[in-house]
PDB file of N, CA and C in Angstrom:
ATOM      1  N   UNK A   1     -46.639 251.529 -21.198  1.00  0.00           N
ATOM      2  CA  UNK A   1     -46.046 252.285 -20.093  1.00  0.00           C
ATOM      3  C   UNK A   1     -45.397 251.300 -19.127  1.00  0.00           C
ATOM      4  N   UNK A   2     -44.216 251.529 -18.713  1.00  0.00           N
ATOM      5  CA  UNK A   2     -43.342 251.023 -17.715  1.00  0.00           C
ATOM      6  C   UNK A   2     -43.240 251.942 -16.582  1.00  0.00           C
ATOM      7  N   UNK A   3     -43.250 250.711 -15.074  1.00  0.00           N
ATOM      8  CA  UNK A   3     -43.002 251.565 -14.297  1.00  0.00           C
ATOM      9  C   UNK A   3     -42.197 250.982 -13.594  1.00  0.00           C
ATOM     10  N   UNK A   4     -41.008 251.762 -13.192  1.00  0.00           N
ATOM     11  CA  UNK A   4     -39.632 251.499 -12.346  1.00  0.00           C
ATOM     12  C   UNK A   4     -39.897 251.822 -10.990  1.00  0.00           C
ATOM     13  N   UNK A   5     -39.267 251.218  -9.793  1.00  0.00           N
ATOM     14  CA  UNK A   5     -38.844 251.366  -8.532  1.00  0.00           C
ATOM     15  C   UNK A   5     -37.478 251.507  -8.147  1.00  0.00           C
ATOM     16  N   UNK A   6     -37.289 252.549  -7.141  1.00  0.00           N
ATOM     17  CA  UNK A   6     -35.597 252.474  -7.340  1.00  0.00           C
ATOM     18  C   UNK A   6     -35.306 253.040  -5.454  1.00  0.00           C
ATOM     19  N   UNK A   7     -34.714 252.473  -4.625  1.00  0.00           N
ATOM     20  CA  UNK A   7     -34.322 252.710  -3.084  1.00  0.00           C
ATOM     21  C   UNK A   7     -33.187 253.927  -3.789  1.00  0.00           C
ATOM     22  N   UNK A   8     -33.500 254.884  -2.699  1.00  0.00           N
ATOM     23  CA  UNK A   8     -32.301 256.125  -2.833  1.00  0.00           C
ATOM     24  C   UNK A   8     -32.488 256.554  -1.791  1.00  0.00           C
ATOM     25  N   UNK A   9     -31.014 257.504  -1.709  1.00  0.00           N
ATOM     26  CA  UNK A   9     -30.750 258.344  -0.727  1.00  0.00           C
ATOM     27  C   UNK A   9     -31.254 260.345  -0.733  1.00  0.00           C
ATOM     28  N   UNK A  10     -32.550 260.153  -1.832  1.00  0.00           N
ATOM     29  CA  UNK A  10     -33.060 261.620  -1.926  1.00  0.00           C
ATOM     30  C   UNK A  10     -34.167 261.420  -0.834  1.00  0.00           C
ATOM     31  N   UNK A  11     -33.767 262.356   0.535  1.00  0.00           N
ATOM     32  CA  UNK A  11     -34.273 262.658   1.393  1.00  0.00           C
ATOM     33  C   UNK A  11     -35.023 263.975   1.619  1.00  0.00           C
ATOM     34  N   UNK A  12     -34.553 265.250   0.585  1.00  0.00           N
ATOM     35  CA  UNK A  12     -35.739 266.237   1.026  1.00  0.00           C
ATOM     36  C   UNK A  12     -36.217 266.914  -0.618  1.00  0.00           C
ATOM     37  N   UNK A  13     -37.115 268.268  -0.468  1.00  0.00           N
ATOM     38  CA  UNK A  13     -36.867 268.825  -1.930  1.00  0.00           C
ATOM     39  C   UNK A  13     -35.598 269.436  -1.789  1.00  0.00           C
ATOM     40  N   UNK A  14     -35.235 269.740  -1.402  1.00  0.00           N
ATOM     41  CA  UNK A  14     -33.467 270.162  -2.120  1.00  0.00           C
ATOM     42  C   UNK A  14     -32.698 269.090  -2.517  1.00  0.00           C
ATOM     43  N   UNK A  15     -32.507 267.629  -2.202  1.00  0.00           N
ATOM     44  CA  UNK A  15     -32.367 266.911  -2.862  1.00  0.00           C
ATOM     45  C   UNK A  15     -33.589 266.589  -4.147  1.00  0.00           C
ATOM     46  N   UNK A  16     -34.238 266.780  -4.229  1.00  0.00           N
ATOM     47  CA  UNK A  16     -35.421 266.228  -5.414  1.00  0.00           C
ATOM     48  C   UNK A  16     -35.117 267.709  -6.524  1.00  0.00           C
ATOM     49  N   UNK A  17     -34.868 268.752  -6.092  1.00  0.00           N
ATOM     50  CA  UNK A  17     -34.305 270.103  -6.654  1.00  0.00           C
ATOM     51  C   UNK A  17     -33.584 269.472  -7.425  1.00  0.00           C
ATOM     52  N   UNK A  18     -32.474 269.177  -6.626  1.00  0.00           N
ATOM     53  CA  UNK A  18     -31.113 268.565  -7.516  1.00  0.00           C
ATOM     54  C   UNK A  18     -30.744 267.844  -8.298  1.00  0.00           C
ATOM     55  N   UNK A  19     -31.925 266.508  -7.928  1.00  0.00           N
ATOM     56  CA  UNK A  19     -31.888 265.201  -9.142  1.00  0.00           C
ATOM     57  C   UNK A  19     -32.752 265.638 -10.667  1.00  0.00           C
ATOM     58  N   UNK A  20     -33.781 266.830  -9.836  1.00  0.00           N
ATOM     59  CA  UNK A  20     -34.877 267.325 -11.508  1.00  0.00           C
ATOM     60  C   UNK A  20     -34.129 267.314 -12.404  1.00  0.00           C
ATOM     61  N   UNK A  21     -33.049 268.739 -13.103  1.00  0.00           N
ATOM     62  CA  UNK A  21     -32.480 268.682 -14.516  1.00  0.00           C
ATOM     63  C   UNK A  21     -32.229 267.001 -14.678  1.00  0.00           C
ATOM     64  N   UNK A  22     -31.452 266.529 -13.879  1.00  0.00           N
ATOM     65  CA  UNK A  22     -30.950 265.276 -14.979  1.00  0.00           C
ATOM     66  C   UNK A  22     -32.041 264.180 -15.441  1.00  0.00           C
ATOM     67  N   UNK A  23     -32.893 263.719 -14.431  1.00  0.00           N
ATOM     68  CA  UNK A  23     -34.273 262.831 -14.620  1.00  0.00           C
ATOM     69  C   UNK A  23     -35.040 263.212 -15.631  1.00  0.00           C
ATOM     70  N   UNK A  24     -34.834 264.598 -15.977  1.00  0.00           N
ATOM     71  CA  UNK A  24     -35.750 265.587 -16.778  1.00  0.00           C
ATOM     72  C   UNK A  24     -35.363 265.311 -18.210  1.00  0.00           C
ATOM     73  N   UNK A  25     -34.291 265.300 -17.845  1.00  0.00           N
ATOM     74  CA  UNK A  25     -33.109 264.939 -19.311  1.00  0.00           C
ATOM     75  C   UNK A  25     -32.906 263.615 -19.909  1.00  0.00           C
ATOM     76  N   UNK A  26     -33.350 262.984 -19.431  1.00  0.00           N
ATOM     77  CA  UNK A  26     -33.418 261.539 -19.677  1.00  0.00           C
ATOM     78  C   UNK A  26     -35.353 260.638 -20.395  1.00  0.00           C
ATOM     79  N   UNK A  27     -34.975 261.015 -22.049  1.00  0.00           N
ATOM     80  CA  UNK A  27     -35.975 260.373 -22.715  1.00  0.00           C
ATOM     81  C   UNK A  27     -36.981 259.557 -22.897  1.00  0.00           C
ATOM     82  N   UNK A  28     -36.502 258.643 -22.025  1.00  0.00           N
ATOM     83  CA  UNK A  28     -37.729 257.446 -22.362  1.00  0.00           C
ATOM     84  C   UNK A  28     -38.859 257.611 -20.737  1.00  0.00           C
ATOM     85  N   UNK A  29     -38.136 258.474 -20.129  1.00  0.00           N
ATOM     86  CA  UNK A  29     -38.825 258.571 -18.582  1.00  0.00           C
ATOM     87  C   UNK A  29     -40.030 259.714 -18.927  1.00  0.00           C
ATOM     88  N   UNK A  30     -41.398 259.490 -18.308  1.00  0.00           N
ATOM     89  CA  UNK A  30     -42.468 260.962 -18.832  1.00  0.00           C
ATOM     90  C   UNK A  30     -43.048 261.419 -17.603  1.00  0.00           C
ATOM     91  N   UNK A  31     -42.602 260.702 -16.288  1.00  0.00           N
ATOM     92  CA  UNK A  31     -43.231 261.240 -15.358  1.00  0.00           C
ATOM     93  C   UNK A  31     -42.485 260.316 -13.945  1.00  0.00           C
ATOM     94  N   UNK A  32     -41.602 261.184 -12.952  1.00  0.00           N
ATOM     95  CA  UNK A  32     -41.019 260.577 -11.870  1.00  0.00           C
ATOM     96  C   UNK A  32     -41.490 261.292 -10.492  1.00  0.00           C
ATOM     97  N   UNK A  33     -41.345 261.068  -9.328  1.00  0.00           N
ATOM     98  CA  UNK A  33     -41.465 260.990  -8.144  1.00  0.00           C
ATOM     99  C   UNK A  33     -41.360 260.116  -7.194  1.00  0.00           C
ATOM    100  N   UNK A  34     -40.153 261.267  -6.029  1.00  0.00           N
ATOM    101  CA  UNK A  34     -39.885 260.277  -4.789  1.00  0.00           C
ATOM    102  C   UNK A  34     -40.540 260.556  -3.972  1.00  0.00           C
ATOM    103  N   UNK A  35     -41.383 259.622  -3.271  1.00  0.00           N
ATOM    104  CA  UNK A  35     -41.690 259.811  -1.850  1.00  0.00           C
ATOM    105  C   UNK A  35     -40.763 259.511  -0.911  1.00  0.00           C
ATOM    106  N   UNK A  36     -40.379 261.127   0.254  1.00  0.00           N
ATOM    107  CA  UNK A  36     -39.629 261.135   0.732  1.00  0.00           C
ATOM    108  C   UNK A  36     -40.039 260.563   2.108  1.00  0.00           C
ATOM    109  N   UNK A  37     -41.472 260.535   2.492  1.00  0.00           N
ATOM    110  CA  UNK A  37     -42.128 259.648   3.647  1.00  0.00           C
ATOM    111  C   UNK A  37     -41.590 258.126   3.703  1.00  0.00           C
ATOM    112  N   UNK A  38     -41.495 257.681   2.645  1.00  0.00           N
ATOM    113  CA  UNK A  38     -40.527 256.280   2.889  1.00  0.00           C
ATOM    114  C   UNK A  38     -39.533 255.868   3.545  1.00  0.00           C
ATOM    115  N   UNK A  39     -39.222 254.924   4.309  1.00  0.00           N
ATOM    116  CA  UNK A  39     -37.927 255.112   4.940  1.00  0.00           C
ATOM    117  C   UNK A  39     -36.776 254.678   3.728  1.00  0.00           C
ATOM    118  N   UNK A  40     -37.744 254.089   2.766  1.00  0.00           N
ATOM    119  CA  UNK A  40     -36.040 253.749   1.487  1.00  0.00           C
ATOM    120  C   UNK A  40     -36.149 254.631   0.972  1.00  0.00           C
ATOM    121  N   UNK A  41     -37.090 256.115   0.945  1.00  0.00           N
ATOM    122  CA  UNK A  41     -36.689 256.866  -0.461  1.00  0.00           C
ATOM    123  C   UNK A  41     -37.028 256.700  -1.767  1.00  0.00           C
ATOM    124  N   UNK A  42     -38.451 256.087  -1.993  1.00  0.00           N
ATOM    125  CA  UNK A  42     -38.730 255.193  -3.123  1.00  0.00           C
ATOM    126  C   UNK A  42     -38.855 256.230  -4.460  1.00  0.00           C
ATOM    127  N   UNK A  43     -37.663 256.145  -5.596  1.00  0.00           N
ATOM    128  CA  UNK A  43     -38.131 256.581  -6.801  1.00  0.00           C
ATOM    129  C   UNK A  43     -39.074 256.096  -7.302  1.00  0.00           C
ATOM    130  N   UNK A  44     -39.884 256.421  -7.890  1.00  0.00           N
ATOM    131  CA  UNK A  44     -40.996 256.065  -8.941  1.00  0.00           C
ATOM    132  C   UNK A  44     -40.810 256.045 -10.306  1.00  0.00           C
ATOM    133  N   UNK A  45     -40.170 255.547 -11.128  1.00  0.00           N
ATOM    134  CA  UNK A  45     -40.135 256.376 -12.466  1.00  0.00           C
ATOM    135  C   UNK A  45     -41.192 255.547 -13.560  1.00  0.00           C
ATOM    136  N   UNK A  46     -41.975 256.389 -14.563  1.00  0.00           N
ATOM    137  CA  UNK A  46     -42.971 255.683 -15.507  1.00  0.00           C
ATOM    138  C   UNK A  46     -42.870 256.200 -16.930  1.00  0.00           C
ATOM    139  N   UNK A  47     -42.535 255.621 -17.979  1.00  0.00           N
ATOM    140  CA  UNK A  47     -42.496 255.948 -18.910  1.00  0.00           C
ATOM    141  C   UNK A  47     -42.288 255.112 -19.857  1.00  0.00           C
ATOM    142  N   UNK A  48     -41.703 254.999 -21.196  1.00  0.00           N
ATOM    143  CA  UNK A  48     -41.828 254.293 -22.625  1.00  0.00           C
ATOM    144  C   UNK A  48     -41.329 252.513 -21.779  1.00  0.00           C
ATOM    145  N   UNK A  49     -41.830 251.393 -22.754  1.00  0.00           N
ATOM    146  CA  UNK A  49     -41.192 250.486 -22.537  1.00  0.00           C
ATOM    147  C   UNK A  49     -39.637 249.853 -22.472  1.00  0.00           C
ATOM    148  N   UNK A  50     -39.073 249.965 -21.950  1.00  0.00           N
ATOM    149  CA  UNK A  50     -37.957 249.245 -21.946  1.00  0.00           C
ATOM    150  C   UNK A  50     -36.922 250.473 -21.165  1.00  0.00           C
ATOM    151  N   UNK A  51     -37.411 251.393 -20.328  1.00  0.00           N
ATOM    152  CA  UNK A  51     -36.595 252.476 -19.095  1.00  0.00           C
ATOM    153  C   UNK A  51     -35.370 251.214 -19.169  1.00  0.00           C
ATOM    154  N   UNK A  52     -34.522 252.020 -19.569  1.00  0.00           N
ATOM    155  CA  UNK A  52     -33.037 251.366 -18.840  1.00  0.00           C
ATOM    156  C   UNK A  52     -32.632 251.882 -17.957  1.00  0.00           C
ATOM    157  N   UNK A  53     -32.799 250.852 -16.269  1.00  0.00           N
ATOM    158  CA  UNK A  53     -32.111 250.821 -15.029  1.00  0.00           C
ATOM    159  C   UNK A  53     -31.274 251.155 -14.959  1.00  0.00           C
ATOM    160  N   UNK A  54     -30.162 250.588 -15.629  1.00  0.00           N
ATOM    161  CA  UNK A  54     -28.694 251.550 -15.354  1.00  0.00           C
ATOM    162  C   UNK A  54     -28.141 252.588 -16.147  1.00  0.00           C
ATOM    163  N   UNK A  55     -29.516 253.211 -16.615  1.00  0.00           N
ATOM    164  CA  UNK A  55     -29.607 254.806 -17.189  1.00  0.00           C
ATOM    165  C   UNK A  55     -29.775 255.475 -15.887  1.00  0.00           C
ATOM    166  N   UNK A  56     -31.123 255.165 -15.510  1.00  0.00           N
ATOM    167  CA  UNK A  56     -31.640 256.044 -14.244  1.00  0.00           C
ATOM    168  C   UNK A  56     -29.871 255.942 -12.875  1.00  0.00           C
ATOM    169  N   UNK A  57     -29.715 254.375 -13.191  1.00  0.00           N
ATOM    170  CA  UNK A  57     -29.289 254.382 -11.730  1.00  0.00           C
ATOM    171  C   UNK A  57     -27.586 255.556 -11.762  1.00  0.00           C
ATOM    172  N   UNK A  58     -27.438 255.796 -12.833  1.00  0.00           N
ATOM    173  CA  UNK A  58     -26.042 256.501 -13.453  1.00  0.00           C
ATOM    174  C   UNK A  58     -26.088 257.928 -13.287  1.00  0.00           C
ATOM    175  N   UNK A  59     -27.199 258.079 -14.030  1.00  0.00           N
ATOM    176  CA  UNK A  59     -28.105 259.573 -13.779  1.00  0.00           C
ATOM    177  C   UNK A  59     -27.950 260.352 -12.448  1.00  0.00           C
ATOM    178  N   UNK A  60     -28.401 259.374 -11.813  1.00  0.00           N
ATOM    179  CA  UNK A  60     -28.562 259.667  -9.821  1.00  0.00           C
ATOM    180  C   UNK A  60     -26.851 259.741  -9.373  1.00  0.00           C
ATOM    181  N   UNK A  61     -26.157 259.162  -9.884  1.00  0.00           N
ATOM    182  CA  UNK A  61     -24.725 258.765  -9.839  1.00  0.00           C
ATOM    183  C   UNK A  61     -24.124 260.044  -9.905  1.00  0.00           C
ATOM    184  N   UNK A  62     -24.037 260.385 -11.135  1.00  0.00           N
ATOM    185  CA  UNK A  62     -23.721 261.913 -11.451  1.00  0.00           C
ATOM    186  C   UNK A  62     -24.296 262.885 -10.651  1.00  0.00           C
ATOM    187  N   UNK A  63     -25.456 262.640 -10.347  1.00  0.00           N
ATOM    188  CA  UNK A  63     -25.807 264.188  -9.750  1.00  0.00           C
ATOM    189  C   UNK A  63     -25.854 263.917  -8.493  1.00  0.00           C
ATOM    190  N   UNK A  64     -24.954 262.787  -7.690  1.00  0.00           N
ATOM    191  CA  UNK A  64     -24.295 262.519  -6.161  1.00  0.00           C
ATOM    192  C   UNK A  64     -25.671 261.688  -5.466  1.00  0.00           C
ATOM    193  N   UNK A  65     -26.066 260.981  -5.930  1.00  0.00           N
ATOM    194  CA  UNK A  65     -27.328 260.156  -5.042  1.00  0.00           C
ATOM    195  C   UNK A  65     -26.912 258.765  -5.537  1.00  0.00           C
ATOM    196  N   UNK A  66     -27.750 257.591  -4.612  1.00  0.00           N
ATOM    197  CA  UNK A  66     -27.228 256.295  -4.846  1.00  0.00           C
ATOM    198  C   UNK A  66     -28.698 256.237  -4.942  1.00  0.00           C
ATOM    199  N   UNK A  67     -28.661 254.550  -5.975  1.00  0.00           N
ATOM    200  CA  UNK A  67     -30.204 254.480  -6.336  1.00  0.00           C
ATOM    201  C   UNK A  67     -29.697 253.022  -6.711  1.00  0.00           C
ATOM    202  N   UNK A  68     -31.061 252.199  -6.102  1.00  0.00           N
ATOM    203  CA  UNK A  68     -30.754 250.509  -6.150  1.00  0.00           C
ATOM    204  C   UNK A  68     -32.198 250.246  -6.612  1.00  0.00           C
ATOM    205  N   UNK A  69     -32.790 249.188  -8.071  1.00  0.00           N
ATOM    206  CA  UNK A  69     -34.012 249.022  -8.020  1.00  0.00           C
ATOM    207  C   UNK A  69     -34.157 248.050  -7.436  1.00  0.00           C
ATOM    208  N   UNK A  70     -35.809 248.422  -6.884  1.00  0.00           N
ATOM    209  CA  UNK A  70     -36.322 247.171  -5.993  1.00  0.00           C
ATOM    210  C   UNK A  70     -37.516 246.829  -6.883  1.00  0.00           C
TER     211      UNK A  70
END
């Protein structure tokens, strides 16, 4: 199991609404969450070895959010 960190601009559930289908849609990821109490917005993502970063960060791209891993 891998686990990713990623700074974004998903600030409430209607943004977290919005990013679900596509995060959802994306294979090697089995379990994500942002805490929106953060002041960066921290994605969480955990799943198979080798999550490709600039899967997730493209993902967020498309569905209008910016996402930087930390």
């Amino acid at each position: 199991m891998e686990t990713l960190k990623f700074k974004t601009n998903i600030k409430c559930g209607g943004c977290i609404a919005a990013v679900t289908p596509h995060l959802n849609n994306l294979l090697a990821i089995e379990k994500w969450e942002v805490d929106t109490q953060n002041p960066d917005k921290i994605l969480t993502v955990e799943g198979k070895q080798g999550i490709d970063t600039y899967q997730v960060i493209d993902t967020l791209e498309k569905a209008g959010y910016k996402a930087e891993k930390i």
